[in-house]
C-alpha atoms as a PDB file:
ATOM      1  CA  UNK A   1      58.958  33.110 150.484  1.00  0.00           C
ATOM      2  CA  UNK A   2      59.615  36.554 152.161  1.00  0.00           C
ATOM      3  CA  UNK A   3      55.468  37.183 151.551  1.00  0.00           C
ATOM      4  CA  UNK A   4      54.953  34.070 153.787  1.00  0.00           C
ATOM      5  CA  UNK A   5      57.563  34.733 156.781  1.00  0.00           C
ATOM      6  CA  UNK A   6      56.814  37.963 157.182  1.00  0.00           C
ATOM      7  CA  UNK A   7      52.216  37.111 156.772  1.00  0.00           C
ATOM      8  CA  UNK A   8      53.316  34.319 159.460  1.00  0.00           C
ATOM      9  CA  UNK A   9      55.036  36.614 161.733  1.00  0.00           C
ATOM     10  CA  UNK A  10      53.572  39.944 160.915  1.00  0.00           C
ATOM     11  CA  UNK A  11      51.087  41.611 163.149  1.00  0.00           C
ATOM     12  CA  UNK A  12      48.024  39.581 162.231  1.00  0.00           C
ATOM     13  CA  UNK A  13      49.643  36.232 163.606  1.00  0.00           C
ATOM     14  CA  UNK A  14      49.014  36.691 167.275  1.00  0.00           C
ATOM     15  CA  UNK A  15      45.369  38.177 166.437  1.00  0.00           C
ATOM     16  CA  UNK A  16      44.622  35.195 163.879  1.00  0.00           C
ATOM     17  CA  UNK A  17      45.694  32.636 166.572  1.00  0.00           C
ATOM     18  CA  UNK A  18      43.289  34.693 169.480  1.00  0.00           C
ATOM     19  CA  UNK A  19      40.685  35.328 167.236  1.00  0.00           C
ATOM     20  CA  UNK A  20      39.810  31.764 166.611  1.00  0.00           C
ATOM     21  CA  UNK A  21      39.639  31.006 170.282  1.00  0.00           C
ATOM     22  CA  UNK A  22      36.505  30.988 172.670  1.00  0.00           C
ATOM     23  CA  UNK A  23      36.994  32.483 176.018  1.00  0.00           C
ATOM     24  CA  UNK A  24      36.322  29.359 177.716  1.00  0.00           C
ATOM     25  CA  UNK A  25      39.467  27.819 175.923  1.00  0.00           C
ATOM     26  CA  UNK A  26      41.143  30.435 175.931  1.00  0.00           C
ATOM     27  CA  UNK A  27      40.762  30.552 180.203  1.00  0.00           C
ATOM     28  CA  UNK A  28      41.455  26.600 180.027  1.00  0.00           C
ATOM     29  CA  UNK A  29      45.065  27.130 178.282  1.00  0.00           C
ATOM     30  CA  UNK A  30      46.583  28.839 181.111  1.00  0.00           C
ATOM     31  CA  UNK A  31      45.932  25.908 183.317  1.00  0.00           C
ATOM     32  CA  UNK A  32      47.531  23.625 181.382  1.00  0.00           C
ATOM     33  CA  UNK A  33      50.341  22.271 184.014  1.00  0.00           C
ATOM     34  CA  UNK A  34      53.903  23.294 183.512  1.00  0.00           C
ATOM     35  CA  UNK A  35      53.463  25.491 179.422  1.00  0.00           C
ATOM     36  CA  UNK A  36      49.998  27.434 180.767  1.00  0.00           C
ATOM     37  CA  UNK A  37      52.248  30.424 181.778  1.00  0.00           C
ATOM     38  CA  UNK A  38      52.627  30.231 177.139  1.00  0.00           C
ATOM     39  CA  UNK A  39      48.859  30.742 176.837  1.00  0.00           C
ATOM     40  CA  UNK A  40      48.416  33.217 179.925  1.00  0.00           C
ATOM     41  CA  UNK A  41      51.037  35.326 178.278  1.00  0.00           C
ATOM     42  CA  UNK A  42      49.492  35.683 174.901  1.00  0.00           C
ATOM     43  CA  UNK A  43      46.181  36.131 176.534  1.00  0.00           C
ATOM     44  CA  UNK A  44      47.212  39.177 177.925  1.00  0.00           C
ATOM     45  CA  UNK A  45      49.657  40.295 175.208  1.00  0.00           C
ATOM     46  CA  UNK A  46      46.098  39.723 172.900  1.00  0.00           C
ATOM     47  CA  UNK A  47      43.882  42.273 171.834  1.00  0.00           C
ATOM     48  CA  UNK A  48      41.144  40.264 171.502  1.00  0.00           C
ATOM     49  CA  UNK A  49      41.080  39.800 174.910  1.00  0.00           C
ATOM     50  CA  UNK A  50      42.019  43.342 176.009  1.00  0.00           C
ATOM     51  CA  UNK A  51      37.972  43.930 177.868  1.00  0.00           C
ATOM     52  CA  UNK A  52      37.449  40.288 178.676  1.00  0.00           C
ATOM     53  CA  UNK A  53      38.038  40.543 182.383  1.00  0.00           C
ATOM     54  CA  UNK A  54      37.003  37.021 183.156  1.00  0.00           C
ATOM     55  CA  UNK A  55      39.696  35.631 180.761  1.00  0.00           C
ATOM     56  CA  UNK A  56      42.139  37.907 182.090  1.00  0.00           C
ATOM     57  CA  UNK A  57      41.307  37.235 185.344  1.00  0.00           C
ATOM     58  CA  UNK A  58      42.662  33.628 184.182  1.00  0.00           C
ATOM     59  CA  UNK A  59      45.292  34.437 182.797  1.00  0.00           C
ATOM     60  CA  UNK A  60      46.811  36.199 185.713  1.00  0.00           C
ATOM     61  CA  UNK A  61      45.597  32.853 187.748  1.00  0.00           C
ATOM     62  CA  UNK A  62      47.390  30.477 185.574  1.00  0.00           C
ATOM     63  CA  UNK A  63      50.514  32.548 185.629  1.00  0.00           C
ATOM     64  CA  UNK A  64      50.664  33.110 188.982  1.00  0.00           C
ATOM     65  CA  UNK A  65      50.597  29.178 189.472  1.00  0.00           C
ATOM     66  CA  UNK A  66      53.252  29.154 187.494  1.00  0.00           C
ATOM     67  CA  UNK A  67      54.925  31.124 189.370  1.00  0.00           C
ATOM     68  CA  UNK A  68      54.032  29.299 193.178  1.00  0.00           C
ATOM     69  CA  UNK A  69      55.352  26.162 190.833  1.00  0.00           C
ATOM     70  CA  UNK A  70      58.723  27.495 190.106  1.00  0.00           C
ATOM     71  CA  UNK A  71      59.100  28.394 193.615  1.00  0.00           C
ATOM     72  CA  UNK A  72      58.176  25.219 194.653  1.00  0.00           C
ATOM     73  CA  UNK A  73      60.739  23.586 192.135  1.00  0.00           C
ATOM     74  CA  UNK A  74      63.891  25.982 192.785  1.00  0.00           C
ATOM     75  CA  UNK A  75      63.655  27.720 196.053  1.00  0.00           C
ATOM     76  CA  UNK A  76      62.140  25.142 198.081  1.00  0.00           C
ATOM     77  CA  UNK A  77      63.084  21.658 196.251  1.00  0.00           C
ATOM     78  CA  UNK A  78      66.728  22.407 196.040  1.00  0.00           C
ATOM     79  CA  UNK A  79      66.923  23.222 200.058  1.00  0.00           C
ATOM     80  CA  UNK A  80      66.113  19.609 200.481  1.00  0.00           C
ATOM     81  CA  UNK A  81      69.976  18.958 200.584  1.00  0.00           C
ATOM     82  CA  UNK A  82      70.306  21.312 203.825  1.00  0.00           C
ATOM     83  CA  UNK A  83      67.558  19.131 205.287  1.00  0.00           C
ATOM     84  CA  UNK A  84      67.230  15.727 203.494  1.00  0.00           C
ATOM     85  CA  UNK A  85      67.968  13.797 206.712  1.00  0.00           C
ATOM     86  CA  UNK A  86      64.393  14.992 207.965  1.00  0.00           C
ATOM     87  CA  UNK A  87      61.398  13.058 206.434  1.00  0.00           C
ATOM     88  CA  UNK A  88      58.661  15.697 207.221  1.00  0.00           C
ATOM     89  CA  UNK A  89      60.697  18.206 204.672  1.00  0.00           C
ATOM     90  CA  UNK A  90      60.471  16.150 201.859  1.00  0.00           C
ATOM     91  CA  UNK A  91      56.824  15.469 202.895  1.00  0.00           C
ATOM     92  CA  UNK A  92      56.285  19.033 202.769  1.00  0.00           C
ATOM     93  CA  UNK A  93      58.348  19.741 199.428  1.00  0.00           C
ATOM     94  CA  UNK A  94      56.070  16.861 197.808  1.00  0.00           C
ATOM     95  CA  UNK A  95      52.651  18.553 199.645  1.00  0.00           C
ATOM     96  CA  UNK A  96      53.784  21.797 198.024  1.00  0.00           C
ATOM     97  CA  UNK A  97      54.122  19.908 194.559  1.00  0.00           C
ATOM     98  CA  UNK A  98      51.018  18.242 194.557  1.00  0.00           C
ATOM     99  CA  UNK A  99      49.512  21.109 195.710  1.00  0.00           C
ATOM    100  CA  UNK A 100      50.106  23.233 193.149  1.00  0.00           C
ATOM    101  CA  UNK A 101      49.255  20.432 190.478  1.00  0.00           C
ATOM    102  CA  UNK A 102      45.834  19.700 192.009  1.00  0.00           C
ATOM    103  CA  UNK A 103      44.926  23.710 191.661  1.00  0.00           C
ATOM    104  CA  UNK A 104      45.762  23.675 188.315  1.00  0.00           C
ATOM    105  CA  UNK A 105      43.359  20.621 187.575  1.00  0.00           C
ATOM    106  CA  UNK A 106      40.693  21.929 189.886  1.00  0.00           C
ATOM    107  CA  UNK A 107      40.562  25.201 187.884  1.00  0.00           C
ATOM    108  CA  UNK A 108      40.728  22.973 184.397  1.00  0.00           C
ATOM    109  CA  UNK A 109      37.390  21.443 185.575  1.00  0.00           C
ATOM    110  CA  UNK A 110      36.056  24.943 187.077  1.00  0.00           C
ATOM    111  CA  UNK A 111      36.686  26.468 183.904  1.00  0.00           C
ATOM    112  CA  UNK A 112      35.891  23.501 181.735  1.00  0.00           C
ATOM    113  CA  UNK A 113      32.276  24.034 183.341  1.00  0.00           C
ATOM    114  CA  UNK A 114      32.209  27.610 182.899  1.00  0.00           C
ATOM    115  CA  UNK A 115      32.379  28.736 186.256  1.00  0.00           C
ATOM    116  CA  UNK A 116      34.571  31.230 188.267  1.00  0.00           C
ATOM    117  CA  UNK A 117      36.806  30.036 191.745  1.00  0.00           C
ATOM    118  CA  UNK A 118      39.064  32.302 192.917  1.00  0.00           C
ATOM    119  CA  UNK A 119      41.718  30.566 194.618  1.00  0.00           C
ATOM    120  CA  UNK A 120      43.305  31.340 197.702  1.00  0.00           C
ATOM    121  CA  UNK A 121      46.354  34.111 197.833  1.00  0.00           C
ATOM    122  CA  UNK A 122      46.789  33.633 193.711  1.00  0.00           C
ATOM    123  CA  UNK A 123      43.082  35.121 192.834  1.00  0.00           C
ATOM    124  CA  UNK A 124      43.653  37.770 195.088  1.00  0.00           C
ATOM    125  CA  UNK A 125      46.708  39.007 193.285  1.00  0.00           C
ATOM    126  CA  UNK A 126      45.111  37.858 189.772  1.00  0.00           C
ATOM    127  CA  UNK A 127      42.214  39.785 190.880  1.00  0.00           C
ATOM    128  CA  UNK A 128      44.386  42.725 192.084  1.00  0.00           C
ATOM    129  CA  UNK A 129      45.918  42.726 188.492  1.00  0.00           C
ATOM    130  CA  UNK A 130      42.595  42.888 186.438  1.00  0.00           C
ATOM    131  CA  UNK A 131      41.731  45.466 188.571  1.00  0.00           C
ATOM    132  CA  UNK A 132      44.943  47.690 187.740  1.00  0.00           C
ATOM    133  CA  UNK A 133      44.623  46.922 184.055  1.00  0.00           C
ATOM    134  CA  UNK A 134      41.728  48.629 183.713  1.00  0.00           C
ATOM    135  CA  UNK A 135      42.427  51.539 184.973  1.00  0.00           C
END
């Protein structure tokens, strides 16, 4: 039993699990709404993917939409109570929301057909971050 735990969590795990993924999959995880950021993160924590920029460049994507989400969902969403008497806010809020969700599906299909869209503000800084990495 101690041969197993330490074979499922011993250095090969994370390079078994990368190893058997395309980089087209791989790319499509980290858009997966709301548990993408899981993927993007052992993307770039794998070393099979350590010189695939385009995957990277993903990665960082995804994560960053995570990221525009969770400020979506607690710095602007909880504010609503400061302003919830105004119907454009929560108009806003809910633009904000679908916003984010309808970038994440966009780049599913973008992906999903093998092609490359950088999206506005987010693939800048994904870019930007590829770009460090490599040097």
């Amino acid at each position: 039993m101690g041969g197993f735990a330490a074979a499922a969590h011993g250095p090969g795990f994370q390079s078994d699990f990368a190893g058997g993924l395309s980089n087209r999959h791989a790319a499509l995880l980290c858009y997966i709404p709301m548990v993408g950021w899981i993927a993007a993160i052992v993307v770039l924590a794998s070393e099979r993917f350590r010189r695939e920029t385009q995957v990277r460049f993903h990665a960082f994507q995804g994560l960053y939409l995570f990221v525009a989400w969770l400020m979506v969902e607690w710095v602007v969403s909880p504010s609503r109570f400061l302003f919830d008497d105004m119907p454009l806010y929560r108009l806003v809020t809910h633009g904000l929301q679908l916003l984010v969700l309808f970038a994440w599906i966009f780049m599913m299909i973008k992906v999903s057909q093998d092609q490359t869209y950088k999206l506005p503000i987010v693939g800048e800084l994904a870019e930007r971050s590829v770009c460090e990495q490599r040097t």
